[in-house]
Protein backbone atom coordinates (compact mmCIF):
# COMPACT_ATOMS: atom_id res chain seq x y z
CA UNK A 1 -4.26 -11.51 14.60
CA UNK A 2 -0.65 -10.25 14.74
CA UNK A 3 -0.19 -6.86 13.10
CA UNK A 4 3.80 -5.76 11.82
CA UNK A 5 3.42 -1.97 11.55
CA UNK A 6 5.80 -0.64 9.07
CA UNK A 7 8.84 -3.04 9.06
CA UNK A 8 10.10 -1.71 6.12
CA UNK A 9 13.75 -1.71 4.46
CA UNK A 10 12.52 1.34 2.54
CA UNK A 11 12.98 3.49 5.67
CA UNK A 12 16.32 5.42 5.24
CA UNK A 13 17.84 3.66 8.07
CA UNK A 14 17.60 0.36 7.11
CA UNK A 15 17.99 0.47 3.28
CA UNK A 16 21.55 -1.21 3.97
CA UNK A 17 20.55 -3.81 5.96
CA UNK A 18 19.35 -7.55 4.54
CA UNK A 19 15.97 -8.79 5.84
CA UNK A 20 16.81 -11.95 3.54
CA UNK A 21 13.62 -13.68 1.82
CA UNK A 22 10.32 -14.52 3.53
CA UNK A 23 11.46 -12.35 6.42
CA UNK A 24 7.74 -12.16 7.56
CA UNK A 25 6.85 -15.40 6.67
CA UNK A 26 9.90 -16.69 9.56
CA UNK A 27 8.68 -14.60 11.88
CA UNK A 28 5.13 -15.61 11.73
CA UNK A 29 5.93 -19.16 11.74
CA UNK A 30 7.92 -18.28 15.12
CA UNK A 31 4.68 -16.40 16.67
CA UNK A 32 2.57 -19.44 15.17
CA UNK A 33 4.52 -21.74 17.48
CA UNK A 34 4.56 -19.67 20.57
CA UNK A 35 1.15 -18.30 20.13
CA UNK A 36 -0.73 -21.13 18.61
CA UNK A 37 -4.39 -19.31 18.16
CA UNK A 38 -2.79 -16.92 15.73
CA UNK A 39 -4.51 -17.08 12.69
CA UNK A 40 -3.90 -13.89 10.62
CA UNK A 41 -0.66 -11.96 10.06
CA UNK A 42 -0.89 -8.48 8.45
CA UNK A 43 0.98 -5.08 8.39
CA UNK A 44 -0.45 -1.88 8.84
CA UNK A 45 2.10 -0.18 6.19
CA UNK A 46 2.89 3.41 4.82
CA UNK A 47 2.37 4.09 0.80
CA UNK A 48 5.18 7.03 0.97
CA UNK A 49 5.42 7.96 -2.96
CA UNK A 50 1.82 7.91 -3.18
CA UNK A 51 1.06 11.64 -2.85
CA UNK A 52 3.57 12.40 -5.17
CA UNK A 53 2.20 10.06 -7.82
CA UNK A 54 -1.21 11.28 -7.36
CA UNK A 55 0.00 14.83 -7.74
CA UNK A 56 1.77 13.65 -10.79
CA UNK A 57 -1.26 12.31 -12.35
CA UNK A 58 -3.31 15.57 -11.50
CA UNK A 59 -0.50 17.39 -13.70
CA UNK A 60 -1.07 14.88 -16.32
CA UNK A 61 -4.06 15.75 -18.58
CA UNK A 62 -4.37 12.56 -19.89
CA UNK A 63 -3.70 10.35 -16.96
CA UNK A 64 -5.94 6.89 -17.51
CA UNK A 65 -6.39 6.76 -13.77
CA UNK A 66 -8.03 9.89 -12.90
CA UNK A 67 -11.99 10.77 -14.16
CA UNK A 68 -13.32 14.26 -14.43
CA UNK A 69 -14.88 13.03 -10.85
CA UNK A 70 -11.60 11.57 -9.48
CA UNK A 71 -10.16 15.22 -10.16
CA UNK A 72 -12.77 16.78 -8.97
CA UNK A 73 -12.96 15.12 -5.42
CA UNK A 74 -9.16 15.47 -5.36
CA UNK A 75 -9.18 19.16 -5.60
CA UNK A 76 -10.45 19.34 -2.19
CA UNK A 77 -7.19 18.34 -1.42
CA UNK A 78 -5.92 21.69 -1.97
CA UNK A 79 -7.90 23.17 0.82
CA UNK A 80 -6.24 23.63 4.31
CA UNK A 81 -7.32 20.54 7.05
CA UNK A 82 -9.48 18.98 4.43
CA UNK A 83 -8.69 15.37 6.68
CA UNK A 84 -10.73 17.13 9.68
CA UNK A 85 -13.75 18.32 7.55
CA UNK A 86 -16.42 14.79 7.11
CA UNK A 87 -17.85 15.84 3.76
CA UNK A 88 -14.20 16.81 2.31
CA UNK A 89 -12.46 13.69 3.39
CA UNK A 90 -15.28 11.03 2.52
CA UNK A 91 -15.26 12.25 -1.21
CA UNK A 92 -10.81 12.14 -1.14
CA UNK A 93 -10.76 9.01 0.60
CA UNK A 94 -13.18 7.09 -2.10
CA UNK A 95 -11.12 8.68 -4.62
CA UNK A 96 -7.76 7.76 -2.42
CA UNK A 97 -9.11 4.21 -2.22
CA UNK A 98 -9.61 3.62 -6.25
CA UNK A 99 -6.22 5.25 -6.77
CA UNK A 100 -4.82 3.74 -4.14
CA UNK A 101 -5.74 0.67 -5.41
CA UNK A 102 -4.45 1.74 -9.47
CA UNK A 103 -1.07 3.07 -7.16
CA UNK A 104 -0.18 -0.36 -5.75
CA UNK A 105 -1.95 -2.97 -8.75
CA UNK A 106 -0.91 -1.09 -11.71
CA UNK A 107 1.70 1.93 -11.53
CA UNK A 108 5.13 0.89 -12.39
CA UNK A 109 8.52 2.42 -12.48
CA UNK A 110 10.51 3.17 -16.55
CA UNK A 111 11.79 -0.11 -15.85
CA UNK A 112 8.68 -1.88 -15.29
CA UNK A 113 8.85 -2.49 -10.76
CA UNK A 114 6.00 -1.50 -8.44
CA UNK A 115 6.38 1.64 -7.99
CA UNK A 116 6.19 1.91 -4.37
CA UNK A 117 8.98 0.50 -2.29
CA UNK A 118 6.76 -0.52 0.60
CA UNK A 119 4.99 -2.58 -1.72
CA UNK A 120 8.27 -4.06 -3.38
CA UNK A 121 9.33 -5.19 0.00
CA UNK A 122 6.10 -6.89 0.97
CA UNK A 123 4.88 -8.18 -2.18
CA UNK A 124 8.40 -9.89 -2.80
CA UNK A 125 8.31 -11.31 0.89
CA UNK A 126 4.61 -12.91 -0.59
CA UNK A 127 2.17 -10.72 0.86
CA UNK A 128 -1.15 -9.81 -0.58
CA UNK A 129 -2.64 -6.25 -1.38
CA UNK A 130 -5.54 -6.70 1.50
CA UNK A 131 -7.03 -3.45 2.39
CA UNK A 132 -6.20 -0.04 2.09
CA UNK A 133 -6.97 2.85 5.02
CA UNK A 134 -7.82 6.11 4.20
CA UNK A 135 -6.42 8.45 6.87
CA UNK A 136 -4.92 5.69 8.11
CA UNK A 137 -2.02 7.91 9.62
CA UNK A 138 -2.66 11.81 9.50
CA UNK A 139 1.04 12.44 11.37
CA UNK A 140 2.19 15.68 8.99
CA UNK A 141 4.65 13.17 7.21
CA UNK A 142 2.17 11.23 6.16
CA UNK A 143 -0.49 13.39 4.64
CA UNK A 144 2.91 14.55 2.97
CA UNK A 145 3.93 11.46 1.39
CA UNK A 146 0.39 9.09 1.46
CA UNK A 147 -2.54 11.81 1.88
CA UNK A 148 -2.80 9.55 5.13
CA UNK A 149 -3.10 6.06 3.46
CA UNK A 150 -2.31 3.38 4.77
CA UNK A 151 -1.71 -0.06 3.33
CA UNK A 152 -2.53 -3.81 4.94
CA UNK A 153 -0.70 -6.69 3.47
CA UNK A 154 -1.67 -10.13 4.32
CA UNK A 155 0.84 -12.84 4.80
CA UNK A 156 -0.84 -15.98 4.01
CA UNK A 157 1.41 -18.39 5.34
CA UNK A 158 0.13 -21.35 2.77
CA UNK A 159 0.02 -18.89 -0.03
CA UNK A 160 3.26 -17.10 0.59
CA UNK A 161 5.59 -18.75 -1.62
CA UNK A 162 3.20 -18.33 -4.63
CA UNK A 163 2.71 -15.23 -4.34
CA UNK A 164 6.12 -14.26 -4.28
CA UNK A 165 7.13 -16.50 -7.34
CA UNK A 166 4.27 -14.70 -9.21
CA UNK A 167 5.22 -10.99 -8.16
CA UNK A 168 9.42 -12.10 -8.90
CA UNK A 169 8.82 -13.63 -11.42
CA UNK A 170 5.82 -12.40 -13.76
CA UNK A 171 5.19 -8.92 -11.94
CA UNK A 172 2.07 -10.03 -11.02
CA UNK A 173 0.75 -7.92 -7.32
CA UNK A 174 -1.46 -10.58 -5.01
CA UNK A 175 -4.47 -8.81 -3.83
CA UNK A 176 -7.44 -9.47 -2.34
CA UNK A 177 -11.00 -9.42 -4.56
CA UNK A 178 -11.78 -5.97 -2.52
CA UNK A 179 -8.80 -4.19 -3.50
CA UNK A 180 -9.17 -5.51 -7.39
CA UNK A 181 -12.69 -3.92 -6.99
CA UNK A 182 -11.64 -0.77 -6.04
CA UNK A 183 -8.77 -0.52 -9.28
């Protein structure tokens, strides 16, 4: 398994620079070649506008994604070092997960785009939705902007192109049956 941890144009830094199409997909191939056992390719990828979409669903009586449970659970978020405390951060991770899950499958922008620019980048380069990691990163940025989640995308190398042709074209967001589950 090769693992691309946050290669990302959405990073301030390189939001002027072209990665061109498939920019995974050429590198794999590349790694494929020199390392011939490779089988898997994934990232391990921030969610950064994910906190502030969940706190704008909180503020949103009538959000579809959130239960009475769901707001419950995320209340705890409110308390100080709520990561470091086991019963705390199992019941905000499930909830995390399933809107995690909503966040990346189903939120969109006014003009109808995944809402996430991480996602953008790697659902456009033909990734998959794969798994999502709660407290995947608890650096001080992170529980900032992702409550700690973290995102793996799967580059299928045979399914890359179709993926990408359904997210460009139709909107449609490639994700694994586990992922689906959780939304």
């Amino acid at each position: 398994t090769a693992v691309f941890y946050s290669i990302s144009n959405a990073q301030r830094g390189l939001a002027r620079v072209s990665f061109g199409n498939f920019l995974i997909k050429q590198v794999a191939e590349d790694l494929k070649r020199e390392l011939p056992r490779l089988q898997n390719f994934v990232t391990l990828s921030p969610a950064p506008g994910f906190a502030a979409w969940v706190e704008g669903e909180r503020a949103h009586e009538a959000s579809p994604y959130l239960t009475q449970a769901t707001r419950r659970a995320l209340a705890l978020l409110d308390h100080p070092n709520w990561a470091k405390k086991p019963v705390a951060a199992e019941a905000v991770n499930k909830a995390l997960c399933a809107l995690g899950a909503q966040y990346l499958l189903h939120a969109r922008t006014p003009a109808g785009r995944v809402i996430d620019p991480v996602a953008r980048f790697h659902l456009g380069n033909g990734a998959k939705v794969e798994r999502l990691n709660p407290l995947g990163d608890l650096s001080g940025v992170a529980l900032r902007q992702s409550h700690g989640l973290m995102v793996n995308y799967l580059y299928e190398l045979d399914q890359i192109e179709k993926n990408h042709e359904a997210f460009v074209n139709k909107g449609e967001v490639a994700a694994s049956p586990a992922v689906r589950r959780l939304a």
